[in-house]
PDB file of N, CA and C in Angstrom:
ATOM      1  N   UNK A   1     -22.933 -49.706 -58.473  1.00  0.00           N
ATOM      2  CA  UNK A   1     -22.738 -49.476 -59.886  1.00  0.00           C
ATOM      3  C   UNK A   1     -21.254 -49.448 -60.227  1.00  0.00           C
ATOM      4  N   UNK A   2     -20.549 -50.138 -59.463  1.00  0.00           N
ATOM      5  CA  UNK A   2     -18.992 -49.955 -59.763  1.00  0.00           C
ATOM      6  C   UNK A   2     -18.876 -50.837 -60.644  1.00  0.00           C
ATOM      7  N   UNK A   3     -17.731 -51.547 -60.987  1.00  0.00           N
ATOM      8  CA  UNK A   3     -16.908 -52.367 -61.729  1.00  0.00           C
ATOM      9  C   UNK A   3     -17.921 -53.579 -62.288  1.00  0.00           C
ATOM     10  N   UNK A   4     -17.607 -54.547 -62.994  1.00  0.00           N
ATOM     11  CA  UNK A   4     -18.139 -55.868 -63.477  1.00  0.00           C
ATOM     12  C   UNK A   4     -17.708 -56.570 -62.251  1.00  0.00           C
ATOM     13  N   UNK A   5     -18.604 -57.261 -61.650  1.00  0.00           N
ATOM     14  CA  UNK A   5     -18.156 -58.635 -61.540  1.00  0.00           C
ATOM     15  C   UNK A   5     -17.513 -60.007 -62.089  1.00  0.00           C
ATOM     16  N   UNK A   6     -16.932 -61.034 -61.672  1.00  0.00           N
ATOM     17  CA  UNK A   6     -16.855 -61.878 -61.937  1.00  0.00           C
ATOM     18  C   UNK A   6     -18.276 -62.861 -63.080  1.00  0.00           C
ATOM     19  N   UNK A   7     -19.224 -62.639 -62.561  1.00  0.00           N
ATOM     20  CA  UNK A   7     -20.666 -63.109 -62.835  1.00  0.00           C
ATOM     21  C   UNK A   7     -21.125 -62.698 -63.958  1.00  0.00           C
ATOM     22  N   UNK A   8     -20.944 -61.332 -63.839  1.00  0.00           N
ATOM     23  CA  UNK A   8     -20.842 -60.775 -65.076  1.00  0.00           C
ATOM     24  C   UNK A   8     -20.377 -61.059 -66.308  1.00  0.00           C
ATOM     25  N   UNK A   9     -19.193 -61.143 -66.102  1.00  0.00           N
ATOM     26  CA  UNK A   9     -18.275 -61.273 -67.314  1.00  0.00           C
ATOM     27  C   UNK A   9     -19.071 -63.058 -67.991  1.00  0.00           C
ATOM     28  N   UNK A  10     -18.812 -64.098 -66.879  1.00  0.00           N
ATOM     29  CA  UNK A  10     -19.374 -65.349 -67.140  1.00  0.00           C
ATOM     30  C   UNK A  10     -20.745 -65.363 -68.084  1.00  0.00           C
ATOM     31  N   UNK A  11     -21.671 -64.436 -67.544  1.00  0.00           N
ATOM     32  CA  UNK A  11     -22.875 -64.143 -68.540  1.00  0.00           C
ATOM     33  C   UNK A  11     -22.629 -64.036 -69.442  1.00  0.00           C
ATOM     34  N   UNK A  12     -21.794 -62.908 -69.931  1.00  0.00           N
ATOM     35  CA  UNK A  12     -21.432 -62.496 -71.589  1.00  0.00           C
ATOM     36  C   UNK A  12     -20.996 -63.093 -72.376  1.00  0.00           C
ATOM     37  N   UNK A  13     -20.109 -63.940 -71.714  1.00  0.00           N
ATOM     38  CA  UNK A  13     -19.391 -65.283 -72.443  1.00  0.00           C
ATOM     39  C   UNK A  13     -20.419 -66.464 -72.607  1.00  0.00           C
ATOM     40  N   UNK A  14     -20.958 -66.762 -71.685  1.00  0.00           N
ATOM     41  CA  UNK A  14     -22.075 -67.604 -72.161  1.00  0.00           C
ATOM     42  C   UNK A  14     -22.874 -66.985 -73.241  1.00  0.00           C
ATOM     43  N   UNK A  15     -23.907 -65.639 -73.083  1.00  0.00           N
ATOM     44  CA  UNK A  15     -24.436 -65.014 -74.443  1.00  0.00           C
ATOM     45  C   UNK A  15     -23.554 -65.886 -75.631  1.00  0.00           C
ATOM     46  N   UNK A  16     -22.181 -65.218 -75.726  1.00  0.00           N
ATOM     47  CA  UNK A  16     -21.386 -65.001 -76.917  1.00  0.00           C
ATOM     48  C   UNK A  16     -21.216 -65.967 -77.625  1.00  0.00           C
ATOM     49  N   UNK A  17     -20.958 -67.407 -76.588  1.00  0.00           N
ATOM     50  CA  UNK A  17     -20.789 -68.585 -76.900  1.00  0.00           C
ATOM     51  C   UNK A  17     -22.663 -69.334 -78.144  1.00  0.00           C
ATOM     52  N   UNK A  18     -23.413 -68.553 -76.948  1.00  0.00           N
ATOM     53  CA  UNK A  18     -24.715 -69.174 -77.181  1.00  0.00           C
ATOM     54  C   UNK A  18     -25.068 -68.461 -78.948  1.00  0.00           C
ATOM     55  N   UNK A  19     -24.587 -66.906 -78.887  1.00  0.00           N
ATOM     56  CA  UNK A  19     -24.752 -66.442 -80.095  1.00  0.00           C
ATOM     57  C   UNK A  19     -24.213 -66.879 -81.137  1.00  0.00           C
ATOM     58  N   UNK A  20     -22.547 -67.454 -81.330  1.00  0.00           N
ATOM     59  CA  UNK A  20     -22.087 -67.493 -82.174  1.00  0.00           C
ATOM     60  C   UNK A  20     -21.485 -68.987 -82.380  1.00  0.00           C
ATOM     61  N   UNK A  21     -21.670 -69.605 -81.543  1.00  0.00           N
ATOM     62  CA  UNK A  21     -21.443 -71.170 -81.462  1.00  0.00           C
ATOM     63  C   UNK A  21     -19.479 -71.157 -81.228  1.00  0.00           C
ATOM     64  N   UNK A  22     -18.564 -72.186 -80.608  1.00  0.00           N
ATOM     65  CA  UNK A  22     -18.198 -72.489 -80.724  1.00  0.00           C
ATOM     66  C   UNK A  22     -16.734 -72.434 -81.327  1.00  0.00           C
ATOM     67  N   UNK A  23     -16.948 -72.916 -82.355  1.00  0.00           N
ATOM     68  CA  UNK A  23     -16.586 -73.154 -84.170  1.00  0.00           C
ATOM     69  C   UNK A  23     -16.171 -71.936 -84.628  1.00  0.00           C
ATOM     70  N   UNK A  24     -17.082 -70.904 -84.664  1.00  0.00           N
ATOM     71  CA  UNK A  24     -17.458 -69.533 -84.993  1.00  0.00           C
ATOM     72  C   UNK A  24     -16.236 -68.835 -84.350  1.00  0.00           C
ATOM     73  N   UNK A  25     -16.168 -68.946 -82.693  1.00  0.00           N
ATOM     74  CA  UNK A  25     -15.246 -68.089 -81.948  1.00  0.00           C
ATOM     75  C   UNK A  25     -13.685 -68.715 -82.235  1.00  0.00           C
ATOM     76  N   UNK A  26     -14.019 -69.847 -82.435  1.00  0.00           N
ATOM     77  CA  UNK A  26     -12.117 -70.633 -82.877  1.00  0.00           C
ATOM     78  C   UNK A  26     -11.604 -69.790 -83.911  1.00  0.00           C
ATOM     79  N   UNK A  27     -12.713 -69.934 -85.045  1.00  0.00           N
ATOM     80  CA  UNK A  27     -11.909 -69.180 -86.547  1.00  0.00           C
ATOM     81  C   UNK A  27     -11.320 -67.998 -86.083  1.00  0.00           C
ATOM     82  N   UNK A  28     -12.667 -67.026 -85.463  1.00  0.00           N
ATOM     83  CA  UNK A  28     -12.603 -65.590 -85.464  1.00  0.00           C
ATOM     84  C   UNK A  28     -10.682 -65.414 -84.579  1.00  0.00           C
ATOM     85  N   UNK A  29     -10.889 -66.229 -83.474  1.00  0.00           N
ATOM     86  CA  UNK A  29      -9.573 -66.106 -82.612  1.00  0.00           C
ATOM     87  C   UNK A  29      -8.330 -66.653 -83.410  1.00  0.00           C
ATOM     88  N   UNK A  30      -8.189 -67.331 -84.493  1.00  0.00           N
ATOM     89  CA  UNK A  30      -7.362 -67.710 -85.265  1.00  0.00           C
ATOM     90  C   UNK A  30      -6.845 -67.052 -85.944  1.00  0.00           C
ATOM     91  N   UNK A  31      -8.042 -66.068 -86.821  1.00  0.00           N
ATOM     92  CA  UNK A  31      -7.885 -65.232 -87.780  1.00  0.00           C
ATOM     93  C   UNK A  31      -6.818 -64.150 -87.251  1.00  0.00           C
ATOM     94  N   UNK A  32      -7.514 -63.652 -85.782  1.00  0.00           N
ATOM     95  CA  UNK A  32      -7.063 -62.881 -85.366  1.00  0.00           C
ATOM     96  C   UNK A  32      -5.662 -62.660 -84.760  1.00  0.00           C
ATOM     97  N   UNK A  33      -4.926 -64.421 -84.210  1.00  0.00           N
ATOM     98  CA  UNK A  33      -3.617 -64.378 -84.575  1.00  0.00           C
ATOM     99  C   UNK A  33      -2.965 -64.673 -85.025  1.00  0.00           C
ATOM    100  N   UNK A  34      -3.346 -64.683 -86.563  1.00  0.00           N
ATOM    101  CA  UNK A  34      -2.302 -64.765 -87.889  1.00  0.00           C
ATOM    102  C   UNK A  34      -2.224 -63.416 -88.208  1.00  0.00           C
ATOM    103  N   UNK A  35      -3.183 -62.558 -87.911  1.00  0.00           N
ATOM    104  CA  UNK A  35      -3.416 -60.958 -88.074  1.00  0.00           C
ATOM    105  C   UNK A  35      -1.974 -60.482 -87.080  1.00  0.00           C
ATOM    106  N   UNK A  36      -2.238 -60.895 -86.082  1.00  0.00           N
ATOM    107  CA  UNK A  36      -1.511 -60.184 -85.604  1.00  0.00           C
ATOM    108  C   UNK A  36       0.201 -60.491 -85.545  1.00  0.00           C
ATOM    109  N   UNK A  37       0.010 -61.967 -85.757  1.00  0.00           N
ATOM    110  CA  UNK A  37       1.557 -62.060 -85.834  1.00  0.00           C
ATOM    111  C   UNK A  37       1.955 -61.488 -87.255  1.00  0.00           C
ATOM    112  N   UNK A  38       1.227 -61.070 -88.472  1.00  0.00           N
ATOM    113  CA  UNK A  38       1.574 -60.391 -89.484  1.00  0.00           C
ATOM    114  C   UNK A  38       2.074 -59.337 -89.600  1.00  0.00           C
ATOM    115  N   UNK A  39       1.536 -58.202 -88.457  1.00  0.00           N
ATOM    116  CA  UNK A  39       1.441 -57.496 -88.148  1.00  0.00           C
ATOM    117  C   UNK A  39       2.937 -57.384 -87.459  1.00  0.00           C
ATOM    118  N   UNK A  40       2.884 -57.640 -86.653  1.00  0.00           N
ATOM    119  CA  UNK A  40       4.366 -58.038 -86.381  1.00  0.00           C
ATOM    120  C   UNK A  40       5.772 -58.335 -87.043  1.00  0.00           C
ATOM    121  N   UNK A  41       5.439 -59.205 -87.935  1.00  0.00           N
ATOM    122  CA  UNK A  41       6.113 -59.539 -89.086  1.00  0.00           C
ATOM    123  C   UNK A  41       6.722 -57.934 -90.139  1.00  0.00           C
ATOM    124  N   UNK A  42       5.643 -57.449 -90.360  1.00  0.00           N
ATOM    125  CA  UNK A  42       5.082 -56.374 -91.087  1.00  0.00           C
ATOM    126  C   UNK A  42       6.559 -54.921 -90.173  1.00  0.00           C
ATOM    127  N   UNK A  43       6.447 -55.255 -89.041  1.00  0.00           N
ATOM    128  CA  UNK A  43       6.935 -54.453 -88.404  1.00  0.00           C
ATOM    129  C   UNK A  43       8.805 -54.175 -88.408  1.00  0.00           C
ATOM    130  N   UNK A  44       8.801 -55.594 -88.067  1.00  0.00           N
ATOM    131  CA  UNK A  44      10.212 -56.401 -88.151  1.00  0.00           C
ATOM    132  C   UNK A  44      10.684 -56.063 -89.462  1.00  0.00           C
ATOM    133  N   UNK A  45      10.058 -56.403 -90.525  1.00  0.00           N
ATOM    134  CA  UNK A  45      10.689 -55.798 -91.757  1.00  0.00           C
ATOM    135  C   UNK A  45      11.010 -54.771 -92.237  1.00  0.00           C
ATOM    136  N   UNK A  46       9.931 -53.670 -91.311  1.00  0.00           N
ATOM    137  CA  UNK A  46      10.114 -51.951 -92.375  1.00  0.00           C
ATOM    138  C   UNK A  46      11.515 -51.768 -90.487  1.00  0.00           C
ATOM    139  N   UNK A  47      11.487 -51.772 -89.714  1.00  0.00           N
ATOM    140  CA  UNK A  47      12.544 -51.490 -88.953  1.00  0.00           C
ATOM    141  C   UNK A  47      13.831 -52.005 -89.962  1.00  0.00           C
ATOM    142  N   UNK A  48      13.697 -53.764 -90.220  1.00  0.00           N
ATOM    143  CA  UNK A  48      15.234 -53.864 -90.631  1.00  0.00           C
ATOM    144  C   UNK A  48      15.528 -53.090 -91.632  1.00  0.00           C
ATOM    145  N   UNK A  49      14.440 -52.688 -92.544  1.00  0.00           N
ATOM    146  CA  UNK A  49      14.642 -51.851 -94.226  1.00  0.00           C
ATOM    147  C   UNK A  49      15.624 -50.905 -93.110  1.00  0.00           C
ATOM    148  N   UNK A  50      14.250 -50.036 -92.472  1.00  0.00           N
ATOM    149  CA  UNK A  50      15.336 -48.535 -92.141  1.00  0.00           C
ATOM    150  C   UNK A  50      16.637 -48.946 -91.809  1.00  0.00           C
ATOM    151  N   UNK A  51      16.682 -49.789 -90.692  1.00  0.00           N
ATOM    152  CA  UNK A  51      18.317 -49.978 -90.256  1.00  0.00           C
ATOM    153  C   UNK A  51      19.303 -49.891 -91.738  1.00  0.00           C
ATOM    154  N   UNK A  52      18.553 -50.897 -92.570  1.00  0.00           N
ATOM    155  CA  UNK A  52      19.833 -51.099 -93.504  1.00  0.00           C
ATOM    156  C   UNK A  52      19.761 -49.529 -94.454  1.00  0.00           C
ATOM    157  N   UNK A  53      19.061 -48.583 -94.428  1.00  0.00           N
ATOM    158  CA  UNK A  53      19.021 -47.861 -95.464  1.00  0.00           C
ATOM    159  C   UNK A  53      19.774 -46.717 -94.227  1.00  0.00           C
ATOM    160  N   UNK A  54      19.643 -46.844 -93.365  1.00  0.00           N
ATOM    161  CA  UNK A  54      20.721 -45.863 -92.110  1.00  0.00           C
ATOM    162  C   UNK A  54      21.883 -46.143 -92.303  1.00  0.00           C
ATOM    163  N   UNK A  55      22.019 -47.778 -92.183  1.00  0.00           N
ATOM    164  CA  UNK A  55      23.378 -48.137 -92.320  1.00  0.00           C
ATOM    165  C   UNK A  55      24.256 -48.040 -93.724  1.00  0.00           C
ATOM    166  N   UNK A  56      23.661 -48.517 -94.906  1.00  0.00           N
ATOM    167  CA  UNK A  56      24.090 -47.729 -95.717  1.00  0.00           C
ATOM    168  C   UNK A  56      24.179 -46.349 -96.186  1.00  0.00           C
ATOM    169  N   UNK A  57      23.508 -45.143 -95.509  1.00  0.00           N
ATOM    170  CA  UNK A  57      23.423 -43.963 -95.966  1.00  0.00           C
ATOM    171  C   UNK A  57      24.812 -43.587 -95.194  1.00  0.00           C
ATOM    172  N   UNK A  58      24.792 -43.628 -93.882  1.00  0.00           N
ATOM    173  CA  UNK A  58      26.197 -43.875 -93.333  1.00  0.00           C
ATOM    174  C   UNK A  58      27.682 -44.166 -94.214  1.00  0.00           C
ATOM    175  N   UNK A  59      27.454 -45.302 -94.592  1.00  0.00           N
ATOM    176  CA  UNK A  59      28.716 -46.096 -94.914  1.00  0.00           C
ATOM    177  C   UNK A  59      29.075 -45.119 -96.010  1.00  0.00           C
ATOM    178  N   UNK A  60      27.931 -44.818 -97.097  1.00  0.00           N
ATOM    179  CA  UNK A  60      28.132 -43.763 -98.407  1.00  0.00           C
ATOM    180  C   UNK A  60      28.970 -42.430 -98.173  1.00  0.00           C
ATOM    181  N   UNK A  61      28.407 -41.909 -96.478  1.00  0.00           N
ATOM    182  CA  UNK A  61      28.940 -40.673 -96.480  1.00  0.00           C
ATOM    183  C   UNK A  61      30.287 -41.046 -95.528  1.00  0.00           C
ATOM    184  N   UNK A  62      30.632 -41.895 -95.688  1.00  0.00           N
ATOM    185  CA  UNK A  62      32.341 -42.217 -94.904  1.00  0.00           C
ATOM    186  C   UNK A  62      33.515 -42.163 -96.045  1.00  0.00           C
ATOM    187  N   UNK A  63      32.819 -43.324 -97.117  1.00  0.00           N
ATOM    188  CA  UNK A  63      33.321 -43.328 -98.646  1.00  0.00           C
ATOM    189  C   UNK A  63      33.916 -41.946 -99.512  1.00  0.00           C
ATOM    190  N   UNK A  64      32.742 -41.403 -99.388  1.00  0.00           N
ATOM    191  CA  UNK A  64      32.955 -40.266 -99.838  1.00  0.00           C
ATOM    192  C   UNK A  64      33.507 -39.463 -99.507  1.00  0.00           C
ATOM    193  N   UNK A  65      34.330 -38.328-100.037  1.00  0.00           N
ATOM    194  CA  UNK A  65      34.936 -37.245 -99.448  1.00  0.00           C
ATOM    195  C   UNK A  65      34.554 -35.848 -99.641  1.00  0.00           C
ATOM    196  N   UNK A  66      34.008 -35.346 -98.274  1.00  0.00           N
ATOM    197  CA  UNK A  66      33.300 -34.113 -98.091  1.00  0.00           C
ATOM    198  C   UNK A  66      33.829 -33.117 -99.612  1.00  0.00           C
ATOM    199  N   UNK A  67      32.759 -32.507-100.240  1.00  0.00           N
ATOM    200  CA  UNK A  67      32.759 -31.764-101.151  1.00  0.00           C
ATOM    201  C   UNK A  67      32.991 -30.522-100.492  1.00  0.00           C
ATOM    202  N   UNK A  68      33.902 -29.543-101.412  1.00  0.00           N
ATOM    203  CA  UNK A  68      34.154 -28.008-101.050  1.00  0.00           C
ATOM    204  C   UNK A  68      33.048 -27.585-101.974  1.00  0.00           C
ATOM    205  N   UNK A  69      32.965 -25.923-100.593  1.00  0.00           N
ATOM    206  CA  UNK A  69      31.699 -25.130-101.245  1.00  0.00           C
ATOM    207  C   UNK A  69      32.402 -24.435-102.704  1.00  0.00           C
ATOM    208  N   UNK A  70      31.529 -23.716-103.396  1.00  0.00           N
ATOM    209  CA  UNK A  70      31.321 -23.408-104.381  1.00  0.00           C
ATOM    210  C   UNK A  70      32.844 -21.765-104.098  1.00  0.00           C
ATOM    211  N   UNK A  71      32.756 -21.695-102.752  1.00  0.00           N
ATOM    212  CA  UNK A  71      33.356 -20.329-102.620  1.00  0.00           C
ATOM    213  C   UNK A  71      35.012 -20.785-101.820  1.00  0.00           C
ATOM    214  N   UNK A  72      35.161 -21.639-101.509  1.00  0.00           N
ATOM    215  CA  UNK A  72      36.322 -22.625-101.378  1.00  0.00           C
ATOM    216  C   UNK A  72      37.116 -22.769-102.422  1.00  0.00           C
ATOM    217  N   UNK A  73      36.307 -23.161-103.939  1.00  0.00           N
ATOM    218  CA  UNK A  73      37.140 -23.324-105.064  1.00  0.00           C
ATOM    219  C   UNK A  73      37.440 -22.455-105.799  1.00  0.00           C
ATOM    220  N   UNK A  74      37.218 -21.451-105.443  1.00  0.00           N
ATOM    221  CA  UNK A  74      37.531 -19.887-106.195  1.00  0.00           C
ATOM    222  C   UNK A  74      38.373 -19.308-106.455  1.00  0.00           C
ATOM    223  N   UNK A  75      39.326 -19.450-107.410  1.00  0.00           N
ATOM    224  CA  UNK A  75      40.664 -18.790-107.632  1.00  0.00           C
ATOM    225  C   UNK A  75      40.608 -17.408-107.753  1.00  0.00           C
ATOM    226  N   UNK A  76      40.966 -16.410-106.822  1.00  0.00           N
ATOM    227  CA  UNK A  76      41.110 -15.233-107.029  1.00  0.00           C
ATOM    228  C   UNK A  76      42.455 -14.854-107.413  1.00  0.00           C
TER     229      UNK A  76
END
């Protein structure tokens, strides 16, 4: 009762083939990598957003010059 065989697996694929024809398994595997290279895609973009919204949050606070506290500006 251990593992699949080789034989095994061959059965299922035959079933799968026999169930769904062909044709059927091309689309489905097609679909599935435009899905995934989207997905990917999808990924690549929200990383570069962050980079650039790091890199500009950065650059803003270089520009700028540190504000004094409220108790810094206090003329006594």
């Amino acid at each position: 009762m251990g593992g699949f065989s080789i034989w095994h697996w061959l059965i299922v694929l035959l079933v799968v083939v026999l169930l769904f024809g062909t044709k059927k398994l091309r689309n489905v595997g097609s679909d599935l990598g435009s899905a995934i290279r989207s997905f990917r895609k999808g990924l690549q973009e929200d990383e570069s957003t962050e980079k650039k919204q790091i890199d500009d949050a950065s650059n803003r606070g270089s520009e700028t010059p540190a504000q004094k506290s409220p108790s810094e500006t206090r003329n006594d």
